[in-house]
N, C-alpha and C. Protein backbone atom coordinates (compact mmCIF):
# COMPACT_ATOMS: atom_id res chain seq x y z
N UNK A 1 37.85 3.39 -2.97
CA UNK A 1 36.80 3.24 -1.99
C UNK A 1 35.60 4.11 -2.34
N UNK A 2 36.10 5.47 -2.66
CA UNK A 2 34.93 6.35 -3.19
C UNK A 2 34.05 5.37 -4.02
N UNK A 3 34.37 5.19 -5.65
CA UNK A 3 34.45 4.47 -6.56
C UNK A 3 33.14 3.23 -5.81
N UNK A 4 33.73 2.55 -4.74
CA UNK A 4 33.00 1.71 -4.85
C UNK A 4 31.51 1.85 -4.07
N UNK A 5 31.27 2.85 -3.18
CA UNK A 5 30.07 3.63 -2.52
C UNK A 5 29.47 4.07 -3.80
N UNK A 6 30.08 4.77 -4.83
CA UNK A 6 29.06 5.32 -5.94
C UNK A 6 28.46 4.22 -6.43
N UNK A 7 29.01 3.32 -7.10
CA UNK A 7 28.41 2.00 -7.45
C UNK A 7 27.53 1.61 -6.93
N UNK A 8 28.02 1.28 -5.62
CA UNK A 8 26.95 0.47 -4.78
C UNK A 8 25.19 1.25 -5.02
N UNK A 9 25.85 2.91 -4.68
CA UNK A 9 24.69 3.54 -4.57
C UNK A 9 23.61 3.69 -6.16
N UNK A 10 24.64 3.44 -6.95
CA UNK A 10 24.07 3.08 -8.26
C UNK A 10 23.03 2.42 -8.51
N UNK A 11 23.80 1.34 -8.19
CA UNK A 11 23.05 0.08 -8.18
C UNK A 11 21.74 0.29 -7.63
N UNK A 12 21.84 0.62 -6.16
CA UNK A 12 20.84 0.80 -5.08
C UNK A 12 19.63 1.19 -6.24
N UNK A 13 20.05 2.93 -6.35
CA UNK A 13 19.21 3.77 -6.96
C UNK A 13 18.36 3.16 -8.52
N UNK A 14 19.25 2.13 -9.35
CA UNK A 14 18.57 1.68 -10.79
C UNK A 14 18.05 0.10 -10.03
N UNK A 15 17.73 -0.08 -8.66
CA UNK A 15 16.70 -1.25 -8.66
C UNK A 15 15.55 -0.63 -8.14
N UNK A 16 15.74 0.63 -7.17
CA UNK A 16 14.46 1.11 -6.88
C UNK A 16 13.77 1.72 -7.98
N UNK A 17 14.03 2.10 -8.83
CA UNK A 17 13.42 2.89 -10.20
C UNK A 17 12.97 1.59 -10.74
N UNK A 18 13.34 0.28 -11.00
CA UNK A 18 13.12 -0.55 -11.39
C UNK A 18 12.00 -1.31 -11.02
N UNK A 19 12.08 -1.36 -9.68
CA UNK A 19 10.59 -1.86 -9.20
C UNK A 19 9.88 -0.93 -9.03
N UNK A 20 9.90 0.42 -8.92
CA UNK A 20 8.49 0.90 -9.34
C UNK A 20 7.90 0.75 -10.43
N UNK A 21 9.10 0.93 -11.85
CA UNK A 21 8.59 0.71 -13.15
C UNK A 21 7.65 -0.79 -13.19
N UNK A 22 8.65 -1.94 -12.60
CA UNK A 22 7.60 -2.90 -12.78
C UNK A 22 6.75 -3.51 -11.52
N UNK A 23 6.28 -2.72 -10.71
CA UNK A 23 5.13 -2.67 -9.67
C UNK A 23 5.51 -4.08 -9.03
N UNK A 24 6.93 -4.29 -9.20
CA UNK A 24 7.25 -5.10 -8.06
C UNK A 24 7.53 -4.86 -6.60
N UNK A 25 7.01 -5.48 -5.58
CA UNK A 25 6.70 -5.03 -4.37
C UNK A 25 5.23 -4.28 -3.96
N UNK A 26 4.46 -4.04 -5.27
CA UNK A 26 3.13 -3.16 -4.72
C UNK A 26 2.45 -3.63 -3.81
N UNK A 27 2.59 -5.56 -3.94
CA UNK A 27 1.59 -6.36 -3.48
C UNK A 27 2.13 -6.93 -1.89
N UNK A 28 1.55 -6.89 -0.91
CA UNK A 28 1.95 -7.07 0.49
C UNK A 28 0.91 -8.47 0.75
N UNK A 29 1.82 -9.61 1.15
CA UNK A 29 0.91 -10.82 1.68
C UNK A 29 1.22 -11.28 3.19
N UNK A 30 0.12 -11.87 3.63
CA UNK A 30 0.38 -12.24 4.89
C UNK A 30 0.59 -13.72 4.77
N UNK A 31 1.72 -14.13 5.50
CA UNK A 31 2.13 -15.52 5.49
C UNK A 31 2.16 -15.98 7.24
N UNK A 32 1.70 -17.51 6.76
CA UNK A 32 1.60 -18.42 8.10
C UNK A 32 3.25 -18.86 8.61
N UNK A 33 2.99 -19.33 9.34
CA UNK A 33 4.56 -19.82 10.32
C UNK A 33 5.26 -21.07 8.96
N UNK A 34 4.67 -21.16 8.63
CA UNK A 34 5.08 -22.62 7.13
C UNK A 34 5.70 -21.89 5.91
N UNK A 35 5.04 -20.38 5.66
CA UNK A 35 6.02 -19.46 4.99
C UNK A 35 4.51 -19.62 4.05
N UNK A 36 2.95 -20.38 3.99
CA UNK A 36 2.50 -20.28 2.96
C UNK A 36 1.51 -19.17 3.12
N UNK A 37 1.33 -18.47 1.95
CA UNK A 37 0.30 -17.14 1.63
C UNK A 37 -1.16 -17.36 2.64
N UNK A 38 -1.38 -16.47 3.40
CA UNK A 38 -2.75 -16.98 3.63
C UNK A 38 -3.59 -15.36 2.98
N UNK A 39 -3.52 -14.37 3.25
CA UNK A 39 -3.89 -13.30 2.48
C UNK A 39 -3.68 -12.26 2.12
N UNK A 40 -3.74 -11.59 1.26
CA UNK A 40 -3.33 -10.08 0.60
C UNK A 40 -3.54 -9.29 1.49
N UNK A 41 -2.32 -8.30 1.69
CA UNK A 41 -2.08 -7.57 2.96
C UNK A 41 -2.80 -5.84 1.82
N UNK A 42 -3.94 -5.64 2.22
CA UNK A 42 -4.16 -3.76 1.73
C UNK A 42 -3.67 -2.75 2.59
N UNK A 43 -3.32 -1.51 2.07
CA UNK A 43 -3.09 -0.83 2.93
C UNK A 43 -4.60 0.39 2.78
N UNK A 44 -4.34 0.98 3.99
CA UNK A 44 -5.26 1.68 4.48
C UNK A 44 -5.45 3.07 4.00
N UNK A 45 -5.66 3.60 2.85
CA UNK A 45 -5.46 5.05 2.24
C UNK A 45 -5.19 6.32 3.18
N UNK A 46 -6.05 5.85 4.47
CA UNK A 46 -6.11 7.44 5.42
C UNK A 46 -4.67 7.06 6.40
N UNK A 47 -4.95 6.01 7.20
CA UNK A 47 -3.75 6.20 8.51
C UNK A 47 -2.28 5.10 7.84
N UNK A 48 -2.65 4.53 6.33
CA UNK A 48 -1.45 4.01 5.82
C UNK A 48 -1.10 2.66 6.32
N UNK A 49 -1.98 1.67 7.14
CA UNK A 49 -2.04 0.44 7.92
C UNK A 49 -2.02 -0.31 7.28
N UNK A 50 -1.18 -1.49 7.26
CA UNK A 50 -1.83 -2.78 6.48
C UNK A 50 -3.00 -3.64 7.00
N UNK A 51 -3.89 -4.52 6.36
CA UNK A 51 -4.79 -4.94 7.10
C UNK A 51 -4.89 -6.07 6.27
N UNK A 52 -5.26 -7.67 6.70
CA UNK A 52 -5.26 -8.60 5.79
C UNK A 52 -6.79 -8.10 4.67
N UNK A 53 -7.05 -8.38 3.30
CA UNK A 53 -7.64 -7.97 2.66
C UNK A 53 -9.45 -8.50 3.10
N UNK A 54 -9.07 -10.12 3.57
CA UNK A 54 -10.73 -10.37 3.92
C UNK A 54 -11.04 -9.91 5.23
N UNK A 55 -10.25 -9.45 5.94
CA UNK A 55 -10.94 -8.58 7.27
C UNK A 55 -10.90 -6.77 7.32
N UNK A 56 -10.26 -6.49 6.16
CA UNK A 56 -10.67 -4.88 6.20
C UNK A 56 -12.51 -4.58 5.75
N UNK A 57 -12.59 -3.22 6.21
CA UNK A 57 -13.67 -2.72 5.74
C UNK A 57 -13.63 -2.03 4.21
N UNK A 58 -14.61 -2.06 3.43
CA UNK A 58 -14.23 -1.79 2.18
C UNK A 58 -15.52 -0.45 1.61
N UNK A 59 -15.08 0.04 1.02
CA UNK A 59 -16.17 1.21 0.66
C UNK A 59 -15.70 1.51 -1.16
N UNK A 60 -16.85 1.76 -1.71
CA UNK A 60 -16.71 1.85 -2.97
C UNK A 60 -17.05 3.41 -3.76
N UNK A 61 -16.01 3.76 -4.12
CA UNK A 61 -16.03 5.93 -4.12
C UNK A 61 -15.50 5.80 -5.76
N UNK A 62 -17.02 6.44 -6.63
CA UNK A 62 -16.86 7.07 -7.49
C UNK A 62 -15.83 5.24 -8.38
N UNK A 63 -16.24 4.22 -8.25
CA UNK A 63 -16.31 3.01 -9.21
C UNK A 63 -14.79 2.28 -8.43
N UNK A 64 -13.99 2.93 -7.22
CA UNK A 64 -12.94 2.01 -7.25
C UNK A 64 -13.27 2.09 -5.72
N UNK A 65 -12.72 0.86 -5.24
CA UNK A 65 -12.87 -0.10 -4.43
C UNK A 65 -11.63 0.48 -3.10
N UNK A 66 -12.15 1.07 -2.20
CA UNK A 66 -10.70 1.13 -1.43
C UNK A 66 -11.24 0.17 -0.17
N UNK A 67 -9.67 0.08 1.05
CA UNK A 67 -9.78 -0.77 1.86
C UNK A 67 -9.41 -0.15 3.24
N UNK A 68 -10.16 -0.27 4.29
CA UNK A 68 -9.66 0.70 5.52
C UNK A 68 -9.48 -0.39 7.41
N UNK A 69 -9.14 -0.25 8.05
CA UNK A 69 -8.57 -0.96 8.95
C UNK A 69 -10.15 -0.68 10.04
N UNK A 70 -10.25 0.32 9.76
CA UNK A 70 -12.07 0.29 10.86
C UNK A 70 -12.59 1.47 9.77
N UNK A 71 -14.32 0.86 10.44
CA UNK A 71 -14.86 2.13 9.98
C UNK A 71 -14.77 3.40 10.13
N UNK A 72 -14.06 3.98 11.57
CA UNK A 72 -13.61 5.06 11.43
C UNK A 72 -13.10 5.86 10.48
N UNK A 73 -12.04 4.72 10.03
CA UNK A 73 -11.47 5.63 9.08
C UNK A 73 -11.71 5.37 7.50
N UNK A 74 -12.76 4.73 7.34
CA UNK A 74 -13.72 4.49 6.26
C UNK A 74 -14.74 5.92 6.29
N UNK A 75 -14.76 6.27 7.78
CA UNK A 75 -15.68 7.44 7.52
C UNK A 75 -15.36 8.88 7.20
N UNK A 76 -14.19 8.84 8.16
CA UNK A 76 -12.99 9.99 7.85
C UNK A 76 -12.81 10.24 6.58
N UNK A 77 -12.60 9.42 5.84
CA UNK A 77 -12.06 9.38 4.68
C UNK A 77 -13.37 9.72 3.42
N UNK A 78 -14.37 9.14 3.54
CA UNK A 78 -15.50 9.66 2.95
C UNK A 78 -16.01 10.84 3.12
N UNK A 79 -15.62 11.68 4.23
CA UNK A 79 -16.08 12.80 4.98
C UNK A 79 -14.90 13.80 3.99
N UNK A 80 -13.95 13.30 4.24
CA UNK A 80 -13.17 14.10 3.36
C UNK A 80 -13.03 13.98 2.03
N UNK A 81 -13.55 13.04 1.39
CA UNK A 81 -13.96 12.54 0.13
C UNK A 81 -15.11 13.95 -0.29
N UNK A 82 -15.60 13.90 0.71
CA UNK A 82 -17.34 15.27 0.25
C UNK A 82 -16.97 16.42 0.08
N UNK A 83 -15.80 16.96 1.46
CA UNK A 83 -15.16 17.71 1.50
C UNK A 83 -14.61 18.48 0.62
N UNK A 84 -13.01 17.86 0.43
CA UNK A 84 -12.57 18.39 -1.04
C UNK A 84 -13.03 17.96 -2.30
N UNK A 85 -14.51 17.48 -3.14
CA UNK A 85 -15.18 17.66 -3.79
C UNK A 85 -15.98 19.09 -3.80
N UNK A 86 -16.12 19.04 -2.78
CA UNK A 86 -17.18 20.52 -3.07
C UNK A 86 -15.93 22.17 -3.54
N UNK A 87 -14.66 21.60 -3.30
CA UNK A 87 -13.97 22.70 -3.78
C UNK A 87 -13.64 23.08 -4.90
């Protein structure tokens, strides 16, 4: 019984290493009641939210593209962007 919990947990442990290695799962989509894609789910860098990709707010820092759920925290996040730069 031991024996077979280690395994299991084996297992567990060499698929999660596995999809990080191959960035399977990075991508989050939003699907309709039919099961078909309607859009790329981003997450939110500051409060960690998903948000469908054509209705987030988007701000562009230093050439890459991030995605935020309101401007709030588009601003938060730029504010602290200035922040720990100046350190």
């Amino acid at each position: 019984m031991v024996r077979l919990i280690f395994f299991i947990l084996l297992a567990y442990f060499a698929y999660r290493i596995l999809k990080g290695l191959l960035g399977m799962g990075s991508r989050v989509f939003q699907q309709n009641s039919n099961g078909n894609v309607v859009s790329e789910m981003v997450q939110d860098p500051l409060c960690k939210t998903y948000i469908p990709r054509n209705e987030a707010c988007r701000i562009l820092l230093q050439g890459k593209e991030f995605f935020f759920c309101s401007e709030e925290c588009a601003e938060k996040f730029k504010q602290y962007g200035k922040s720990s730069s100046k350190n």
